[in-house]
C-alpha atoms as a PDB file:
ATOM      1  CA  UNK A   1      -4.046  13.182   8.932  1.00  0.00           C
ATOM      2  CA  UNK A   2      -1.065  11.273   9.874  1.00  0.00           C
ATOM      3  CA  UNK A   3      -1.377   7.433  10.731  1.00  0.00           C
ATOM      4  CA  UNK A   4      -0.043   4.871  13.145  1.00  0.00           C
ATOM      5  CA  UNK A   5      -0.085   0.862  13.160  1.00  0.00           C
ATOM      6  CA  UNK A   6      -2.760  -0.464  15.634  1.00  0.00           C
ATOM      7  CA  UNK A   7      -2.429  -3.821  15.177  1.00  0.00           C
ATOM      8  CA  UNK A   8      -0.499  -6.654  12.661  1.00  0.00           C
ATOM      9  CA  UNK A   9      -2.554  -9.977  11.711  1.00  0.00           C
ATOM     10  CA  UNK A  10      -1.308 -13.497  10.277  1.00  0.00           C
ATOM     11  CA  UNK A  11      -4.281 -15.995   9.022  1.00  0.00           C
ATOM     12  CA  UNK A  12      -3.426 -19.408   9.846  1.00  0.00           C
ATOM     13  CA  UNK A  13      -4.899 -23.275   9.663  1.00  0.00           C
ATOM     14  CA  UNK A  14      -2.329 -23.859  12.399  1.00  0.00           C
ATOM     15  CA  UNK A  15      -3.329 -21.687  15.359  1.00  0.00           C
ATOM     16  CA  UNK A  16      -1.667 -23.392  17.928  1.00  0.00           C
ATOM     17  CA  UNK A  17       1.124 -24.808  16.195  1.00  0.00           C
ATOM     18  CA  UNK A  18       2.233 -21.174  15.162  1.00  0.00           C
ATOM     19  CA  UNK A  19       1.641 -19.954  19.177  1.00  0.00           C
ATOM     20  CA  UNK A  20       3.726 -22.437  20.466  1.00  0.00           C
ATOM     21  CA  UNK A  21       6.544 -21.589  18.062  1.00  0.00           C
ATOM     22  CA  UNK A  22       6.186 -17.897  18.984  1.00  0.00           C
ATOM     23  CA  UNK A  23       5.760 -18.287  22.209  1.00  0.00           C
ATOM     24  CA  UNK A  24       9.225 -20.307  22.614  1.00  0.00           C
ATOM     25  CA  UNK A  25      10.229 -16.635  21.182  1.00  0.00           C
ATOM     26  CA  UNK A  26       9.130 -14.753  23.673  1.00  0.00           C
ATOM     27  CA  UNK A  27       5.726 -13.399  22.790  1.00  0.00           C
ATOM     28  CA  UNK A  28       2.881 -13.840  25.320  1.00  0.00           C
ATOM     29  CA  UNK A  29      -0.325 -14.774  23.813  1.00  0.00           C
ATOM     30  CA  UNK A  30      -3.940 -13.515  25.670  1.00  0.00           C
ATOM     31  CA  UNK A  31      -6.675 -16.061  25.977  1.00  0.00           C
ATOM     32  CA  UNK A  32      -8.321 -16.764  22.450  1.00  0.00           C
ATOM     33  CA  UNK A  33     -11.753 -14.364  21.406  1.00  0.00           C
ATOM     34  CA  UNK A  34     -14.313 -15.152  18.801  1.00  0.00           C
ATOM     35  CA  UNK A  35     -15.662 -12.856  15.967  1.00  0.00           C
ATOM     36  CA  UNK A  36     -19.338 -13.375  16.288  1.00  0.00           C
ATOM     37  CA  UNK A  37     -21.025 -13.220  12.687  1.00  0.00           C
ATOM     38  CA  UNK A  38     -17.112 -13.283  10.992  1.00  0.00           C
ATOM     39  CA  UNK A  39     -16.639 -16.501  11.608  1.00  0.00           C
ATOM     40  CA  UNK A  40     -13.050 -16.275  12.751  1.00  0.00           C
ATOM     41  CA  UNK A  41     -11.237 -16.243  16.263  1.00  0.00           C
ATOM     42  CA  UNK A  42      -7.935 -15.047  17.529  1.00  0.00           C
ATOM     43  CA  UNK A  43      -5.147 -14.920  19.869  1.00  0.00           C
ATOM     44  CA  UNK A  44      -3.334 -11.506  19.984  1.00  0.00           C
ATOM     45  CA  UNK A  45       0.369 -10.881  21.560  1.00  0.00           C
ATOM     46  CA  UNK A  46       0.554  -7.222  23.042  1.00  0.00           C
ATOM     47  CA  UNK A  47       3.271  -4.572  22.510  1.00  0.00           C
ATOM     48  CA  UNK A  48       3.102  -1.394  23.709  1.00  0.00           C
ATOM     49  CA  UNK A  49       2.526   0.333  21.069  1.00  0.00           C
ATOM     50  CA  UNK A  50       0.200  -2.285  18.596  1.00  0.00           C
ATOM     51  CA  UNK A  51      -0.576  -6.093  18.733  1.00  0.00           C
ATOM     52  CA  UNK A  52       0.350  -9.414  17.119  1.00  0.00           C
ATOM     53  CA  UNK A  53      -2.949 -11.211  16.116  1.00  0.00           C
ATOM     54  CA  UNK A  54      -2.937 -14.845  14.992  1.00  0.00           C
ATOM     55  CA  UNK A  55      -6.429 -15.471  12.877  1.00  0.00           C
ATOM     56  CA  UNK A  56      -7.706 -19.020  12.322  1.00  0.00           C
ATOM     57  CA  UNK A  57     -11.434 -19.908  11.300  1.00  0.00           C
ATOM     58  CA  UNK A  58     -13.825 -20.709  13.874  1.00  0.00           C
ATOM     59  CA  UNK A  59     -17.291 -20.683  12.391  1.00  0.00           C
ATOM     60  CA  UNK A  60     -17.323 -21.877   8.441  1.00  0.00           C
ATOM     61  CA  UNK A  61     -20.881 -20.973   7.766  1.00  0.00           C
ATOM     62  CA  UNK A  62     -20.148 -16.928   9.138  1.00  0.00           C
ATOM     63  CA  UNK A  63     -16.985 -16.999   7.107  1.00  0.00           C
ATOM     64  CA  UNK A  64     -18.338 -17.618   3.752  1.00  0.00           C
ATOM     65  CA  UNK A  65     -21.348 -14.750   4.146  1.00  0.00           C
ATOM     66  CA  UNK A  66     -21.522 -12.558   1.597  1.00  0.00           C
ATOM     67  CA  UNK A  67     -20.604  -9.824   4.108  1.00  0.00           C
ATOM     68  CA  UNK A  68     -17.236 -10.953   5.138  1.00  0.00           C
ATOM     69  CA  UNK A  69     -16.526 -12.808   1.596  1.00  0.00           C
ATOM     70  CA  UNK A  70     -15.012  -9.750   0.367  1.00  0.00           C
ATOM     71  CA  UNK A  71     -12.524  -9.707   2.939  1.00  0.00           C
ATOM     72  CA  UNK A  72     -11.139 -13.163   1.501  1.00  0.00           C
ATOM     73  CA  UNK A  73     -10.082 -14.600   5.370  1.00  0.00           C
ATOM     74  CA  UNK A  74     -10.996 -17.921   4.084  1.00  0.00           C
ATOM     75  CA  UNK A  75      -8.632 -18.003   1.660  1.00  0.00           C
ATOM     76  CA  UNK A  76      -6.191 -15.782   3.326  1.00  0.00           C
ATOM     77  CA  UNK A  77      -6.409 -18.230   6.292  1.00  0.00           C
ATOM     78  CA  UNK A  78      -5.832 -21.239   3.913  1.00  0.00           C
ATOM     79  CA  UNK A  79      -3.408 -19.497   1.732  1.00  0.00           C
ATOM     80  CA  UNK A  80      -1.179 -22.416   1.585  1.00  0.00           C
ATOM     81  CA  UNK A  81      -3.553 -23.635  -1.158  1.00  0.00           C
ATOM     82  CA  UNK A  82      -5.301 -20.693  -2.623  1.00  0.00           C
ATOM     83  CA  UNK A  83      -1.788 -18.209  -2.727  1.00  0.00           C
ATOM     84  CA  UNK A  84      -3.777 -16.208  -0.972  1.00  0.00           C
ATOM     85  CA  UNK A  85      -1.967 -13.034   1.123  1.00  0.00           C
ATOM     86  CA  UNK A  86      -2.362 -13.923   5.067  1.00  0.00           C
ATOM     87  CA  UNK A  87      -1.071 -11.475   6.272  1.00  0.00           C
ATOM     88  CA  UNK A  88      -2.988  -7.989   7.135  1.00  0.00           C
ATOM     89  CA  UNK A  89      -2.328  -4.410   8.713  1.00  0.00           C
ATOM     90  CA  UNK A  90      -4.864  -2.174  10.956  1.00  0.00           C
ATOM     91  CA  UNK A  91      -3.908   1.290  11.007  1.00  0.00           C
ATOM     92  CA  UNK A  92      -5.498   4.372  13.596  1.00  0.00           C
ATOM     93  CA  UNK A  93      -5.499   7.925  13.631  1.00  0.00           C
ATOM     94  CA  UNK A  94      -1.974   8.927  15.658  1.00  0.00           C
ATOM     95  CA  UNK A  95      -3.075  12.559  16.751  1.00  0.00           C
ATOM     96  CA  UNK A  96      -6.639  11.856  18.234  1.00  0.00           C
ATOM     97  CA  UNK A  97      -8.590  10.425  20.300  1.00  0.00           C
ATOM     98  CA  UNK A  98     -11.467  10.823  18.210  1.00  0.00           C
ATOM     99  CA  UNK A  99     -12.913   7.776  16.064  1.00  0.00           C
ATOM    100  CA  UNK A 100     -12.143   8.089  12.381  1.00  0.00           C
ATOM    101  CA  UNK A 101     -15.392   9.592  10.585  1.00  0.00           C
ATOM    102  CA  UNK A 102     -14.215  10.853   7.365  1.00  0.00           C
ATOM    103  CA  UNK A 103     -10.632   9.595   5.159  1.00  0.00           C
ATOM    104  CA  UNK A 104      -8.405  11.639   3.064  1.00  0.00           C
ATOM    105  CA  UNK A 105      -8.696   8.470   0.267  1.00  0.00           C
ATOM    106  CA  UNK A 106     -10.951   5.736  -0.733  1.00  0.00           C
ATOM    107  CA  UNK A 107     -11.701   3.167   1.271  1.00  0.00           C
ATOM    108  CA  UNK A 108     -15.069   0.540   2.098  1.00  0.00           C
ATOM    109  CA  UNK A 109     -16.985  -0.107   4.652  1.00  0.00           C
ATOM    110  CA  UNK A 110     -16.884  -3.726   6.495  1.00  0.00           C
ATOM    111  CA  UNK A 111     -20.112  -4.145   8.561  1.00  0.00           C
ATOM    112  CA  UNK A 112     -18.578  -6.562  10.841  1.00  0.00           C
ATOM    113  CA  UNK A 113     -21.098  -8.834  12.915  1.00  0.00           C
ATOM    114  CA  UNK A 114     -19.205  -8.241  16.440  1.00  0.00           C
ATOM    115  CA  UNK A 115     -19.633  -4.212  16.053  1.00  0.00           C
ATOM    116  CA  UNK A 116     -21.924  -1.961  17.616  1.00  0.00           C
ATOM    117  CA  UNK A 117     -24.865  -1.700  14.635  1.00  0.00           C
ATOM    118  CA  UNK A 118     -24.207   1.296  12.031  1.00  0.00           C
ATOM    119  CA  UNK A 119     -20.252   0.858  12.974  1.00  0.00           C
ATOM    120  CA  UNK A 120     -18.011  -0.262  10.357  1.00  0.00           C
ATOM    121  CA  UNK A 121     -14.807  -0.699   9.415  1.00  0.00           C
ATOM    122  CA  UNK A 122     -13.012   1.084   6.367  1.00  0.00           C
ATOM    123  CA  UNK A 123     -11.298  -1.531   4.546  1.00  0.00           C
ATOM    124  CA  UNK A 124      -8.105  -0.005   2.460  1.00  0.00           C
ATOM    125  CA  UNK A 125      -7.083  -2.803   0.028  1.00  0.00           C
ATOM    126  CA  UNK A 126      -9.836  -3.425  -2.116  1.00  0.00           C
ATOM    127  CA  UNK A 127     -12.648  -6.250  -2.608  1.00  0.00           C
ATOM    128  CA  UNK A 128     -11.299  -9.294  -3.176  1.00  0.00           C
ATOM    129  CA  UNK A 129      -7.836  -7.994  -3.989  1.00  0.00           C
ATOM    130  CA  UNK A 130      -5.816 -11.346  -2.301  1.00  0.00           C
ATOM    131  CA  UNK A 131      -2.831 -11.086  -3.749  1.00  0.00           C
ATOM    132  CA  UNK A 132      -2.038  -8.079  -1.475  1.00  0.00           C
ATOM    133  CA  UNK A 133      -1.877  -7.463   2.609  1.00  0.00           C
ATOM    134  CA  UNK A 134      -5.189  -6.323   4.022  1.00  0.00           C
ATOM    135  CA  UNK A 135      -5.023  -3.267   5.024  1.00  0.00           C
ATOM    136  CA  UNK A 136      -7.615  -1.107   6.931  1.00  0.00           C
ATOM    137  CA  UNK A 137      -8.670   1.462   9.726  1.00  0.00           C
ATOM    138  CA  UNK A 138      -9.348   0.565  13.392  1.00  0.00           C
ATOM    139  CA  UNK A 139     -12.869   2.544  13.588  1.00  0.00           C
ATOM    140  CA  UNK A 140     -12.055   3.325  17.424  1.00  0.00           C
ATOM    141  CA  UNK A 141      -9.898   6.181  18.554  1.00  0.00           C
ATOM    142  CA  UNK A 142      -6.391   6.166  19.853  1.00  0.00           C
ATOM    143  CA  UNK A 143      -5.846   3.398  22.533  1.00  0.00           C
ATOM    144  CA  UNK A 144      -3.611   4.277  25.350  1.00  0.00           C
ATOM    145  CA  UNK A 145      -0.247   1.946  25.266  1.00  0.00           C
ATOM    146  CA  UNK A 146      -0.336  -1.264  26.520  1.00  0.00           C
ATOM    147  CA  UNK A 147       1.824  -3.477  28.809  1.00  0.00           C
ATOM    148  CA  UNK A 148       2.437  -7.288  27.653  1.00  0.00           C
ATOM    149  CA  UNK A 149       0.696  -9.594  30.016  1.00  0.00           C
ATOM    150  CA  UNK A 150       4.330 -10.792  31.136  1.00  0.00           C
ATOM    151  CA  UNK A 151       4.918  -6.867  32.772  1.00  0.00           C
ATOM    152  CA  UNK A 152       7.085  -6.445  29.181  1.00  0.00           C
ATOM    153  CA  UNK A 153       7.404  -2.939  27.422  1.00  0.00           C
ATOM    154  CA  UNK A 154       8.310  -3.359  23.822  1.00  0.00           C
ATOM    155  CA  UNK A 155       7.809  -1.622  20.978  1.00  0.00           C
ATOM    156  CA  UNK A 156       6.789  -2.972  17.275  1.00  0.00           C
ATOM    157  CA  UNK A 157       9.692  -1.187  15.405  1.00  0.00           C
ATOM    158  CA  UNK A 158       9.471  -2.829  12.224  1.00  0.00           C
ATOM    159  CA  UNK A 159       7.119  -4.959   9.393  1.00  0.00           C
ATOM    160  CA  UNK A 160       8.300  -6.084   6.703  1.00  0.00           C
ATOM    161  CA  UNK A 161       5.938  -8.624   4.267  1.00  0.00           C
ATOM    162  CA  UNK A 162       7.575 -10.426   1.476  1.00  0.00           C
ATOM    163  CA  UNK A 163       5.448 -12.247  -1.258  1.00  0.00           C
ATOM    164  CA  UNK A 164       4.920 -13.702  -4.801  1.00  0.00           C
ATOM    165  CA  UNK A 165       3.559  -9.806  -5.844  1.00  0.00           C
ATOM    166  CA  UNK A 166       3.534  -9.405  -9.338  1.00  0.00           C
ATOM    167  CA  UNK A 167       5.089  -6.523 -11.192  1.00  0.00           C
ATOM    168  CA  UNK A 168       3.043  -2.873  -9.438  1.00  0.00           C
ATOM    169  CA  UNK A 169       1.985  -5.049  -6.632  1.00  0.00           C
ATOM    170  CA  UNK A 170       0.403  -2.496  -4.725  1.00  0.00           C
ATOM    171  CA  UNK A 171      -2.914  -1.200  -5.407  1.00  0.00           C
ATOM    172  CA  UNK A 172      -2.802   2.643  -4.901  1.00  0.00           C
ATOM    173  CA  UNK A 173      -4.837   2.631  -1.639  1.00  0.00           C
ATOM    174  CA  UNK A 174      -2.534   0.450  -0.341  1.00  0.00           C
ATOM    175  CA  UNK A 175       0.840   2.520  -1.790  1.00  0.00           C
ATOM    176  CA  UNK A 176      -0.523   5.547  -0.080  1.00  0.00           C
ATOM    177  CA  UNK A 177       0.636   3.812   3.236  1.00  0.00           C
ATOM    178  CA  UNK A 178       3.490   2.238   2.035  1.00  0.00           C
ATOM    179  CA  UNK A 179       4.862   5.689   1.544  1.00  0.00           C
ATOM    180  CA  UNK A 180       4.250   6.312   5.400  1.00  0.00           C
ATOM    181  CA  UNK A 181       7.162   3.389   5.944  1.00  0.00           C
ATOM    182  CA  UNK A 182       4.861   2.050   8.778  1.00  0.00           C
ATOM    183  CA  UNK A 183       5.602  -1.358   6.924  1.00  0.00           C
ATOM    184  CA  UNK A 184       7.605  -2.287   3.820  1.00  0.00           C
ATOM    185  CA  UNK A 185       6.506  -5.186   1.161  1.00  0.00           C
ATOM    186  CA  UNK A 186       8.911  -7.019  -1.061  1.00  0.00           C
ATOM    187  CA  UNK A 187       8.583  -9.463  -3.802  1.00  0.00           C
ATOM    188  CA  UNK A 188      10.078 -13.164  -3.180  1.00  0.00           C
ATOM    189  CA  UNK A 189       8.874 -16.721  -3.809  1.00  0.00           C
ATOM    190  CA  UNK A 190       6.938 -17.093  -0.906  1.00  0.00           C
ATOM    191  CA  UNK A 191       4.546 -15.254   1.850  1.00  0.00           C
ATOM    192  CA  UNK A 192       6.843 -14.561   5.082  1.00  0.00           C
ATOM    193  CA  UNK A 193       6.851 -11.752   7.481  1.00  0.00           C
ATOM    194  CA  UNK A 194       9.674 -10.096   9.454  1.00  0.00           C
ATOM    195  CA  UNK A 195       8.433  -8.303  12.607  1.00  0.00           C
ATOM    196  CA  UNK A 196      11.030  -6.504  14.836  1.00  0.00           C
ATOM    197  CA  UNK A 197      10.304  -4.995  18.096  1.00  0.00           C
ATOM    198  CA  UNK A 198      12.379  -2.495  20.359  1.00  0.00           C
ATOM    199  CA  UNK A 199      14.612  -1.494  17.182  1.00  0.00           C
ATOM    200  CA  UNK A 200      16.300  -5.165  17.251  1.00  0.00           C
ATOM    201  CA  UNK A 201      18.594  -4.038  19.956  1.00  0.00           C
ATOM    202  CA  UNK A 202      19.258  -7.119  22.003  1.00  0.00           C
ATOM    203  CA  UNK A 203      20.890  -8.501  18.675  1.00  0.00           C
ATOM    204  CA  UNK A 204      18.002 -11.915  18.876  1.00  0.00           C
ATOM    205  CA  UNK A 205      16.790 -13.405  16.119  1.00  0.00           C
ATOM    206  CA  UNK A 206      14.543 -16.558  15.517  1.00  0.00           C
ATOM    207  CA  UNK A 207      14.401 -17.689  11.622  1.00  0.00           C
ATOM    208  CA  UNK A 208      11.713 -18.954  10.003  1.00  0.00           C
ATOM    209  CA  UNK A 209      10.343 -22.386  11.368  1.00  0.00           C
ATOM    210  CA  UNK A 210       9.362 -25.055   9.046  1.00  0.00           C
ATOM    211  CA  UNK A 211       5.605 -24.502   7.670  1.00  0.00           C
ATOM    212  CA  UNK A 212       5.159 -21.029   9.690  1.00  0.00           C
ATOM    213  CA  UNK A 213       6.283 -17.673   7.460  1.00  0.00           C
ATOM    214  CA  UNK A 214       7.644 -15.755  10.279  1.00  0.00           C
ATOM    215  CA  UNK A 215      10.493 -14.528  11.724  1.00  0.00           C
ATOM    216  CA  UNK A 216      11.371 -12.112  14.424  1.00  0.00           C
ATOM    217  CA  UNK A 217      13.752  -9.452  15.683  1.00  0.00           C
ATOM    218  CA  UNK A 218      14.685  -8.159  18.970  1.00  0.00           C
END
């Protein structure tokens, strides 16, 4: 079964601090959505290919259920304090249209509130494991590719997630897709991402702001 990226995520206290500074980029945000029973919203930014999702908490008392704990958004989304990962990666099956059913490796199921009942979603990376990316399976089939709101085609050609991982950072569920080199992860002082669309050939760049760990390439 090969594997594709559906869809990037950053958790964040600073929603619309972090869209402004990305917009100014070039990224066109779509109207915020709500989780119901996760206790989380979002604001996603549209590639062709996948999607750029800013996460920020909505509802603290859905958050902090001991469905959803697992996941660790609430510290993910506040990882300035708890050195939590924020960052996470949805993957989805690249040569169907089928919805995944069964998985070549170990995974768990997330019985997320805002899903059809009896639907879940396999979770990769697991329990409580912060200091790493979240990684999991879209539980929907292939989407067709999508236009940015702005009439833009681009591409997400490149992730890269640097953090304070210590020594065999990656559990093995997570190495598994590592070794696809969807996305790479490096060890540094601090949690930043580097996303590149449209193989970075415009030459672009915007560094790292102040207070938001990302930087992109176009």
């Amino acid at each position: 079964m090969e594997w594709e990226l559906d869809h990037i995520f950053f958790a964040t206290a600073e929603p619309r601090e972090v869209e402004q500074f990305l917009s100014r980029a070039g990224m066109v945000f779509e109207p915020p959505r709500a989780h119901p029973g996760q206790g989380t919203a979002n604001v996603c930014a549209v590639f062709e290919n996948a999607y750029f999702e800013l996460l920020f908490l909505n509802e603290p008392s859905e958050i902090g259920s001991a469905t959803v704990q697992p996941l660790g958004l609430n510290e993910r989304i506040h990882w300035r304090d708890t050195g939590a990962c924020p960052f996470g990666l949805c993957f989805r099956s690249a040569g169907s249209d089928e919805s995944v059913t069964t998985l070549p490796f170990k995974t768990w199921g997330y019985e997320a509130g805002y899903l059809p009942k009896g639907k879940t979603i396999p979770i990769v990376t697991p329990p409580n494991m912060l200091g790493e990316p979240l990684v999991f399976i879209s539980p929907f089939g292939r989407r067709p590719p999508r236009i940015a709101p702005d009439g833009c085609r681009r591409v997400i050609s490149g992730v890269q997630i640097w953090g304070p991982f210590p020594e065999g950072y990656a559990s093995s569920e997570v190495s598994r897709f590592l070794e696809l080199g969807v996305f790479s992860i490096k060890a540094g002082d601090d949690w930043r991402l580097e996303l590149e669309w449209d193989g970075g050939r415009e030459g672009r760049a915007v560094a790292f702001s102040t207070g938001i760990p990302v930087a992109l390439r176009w």
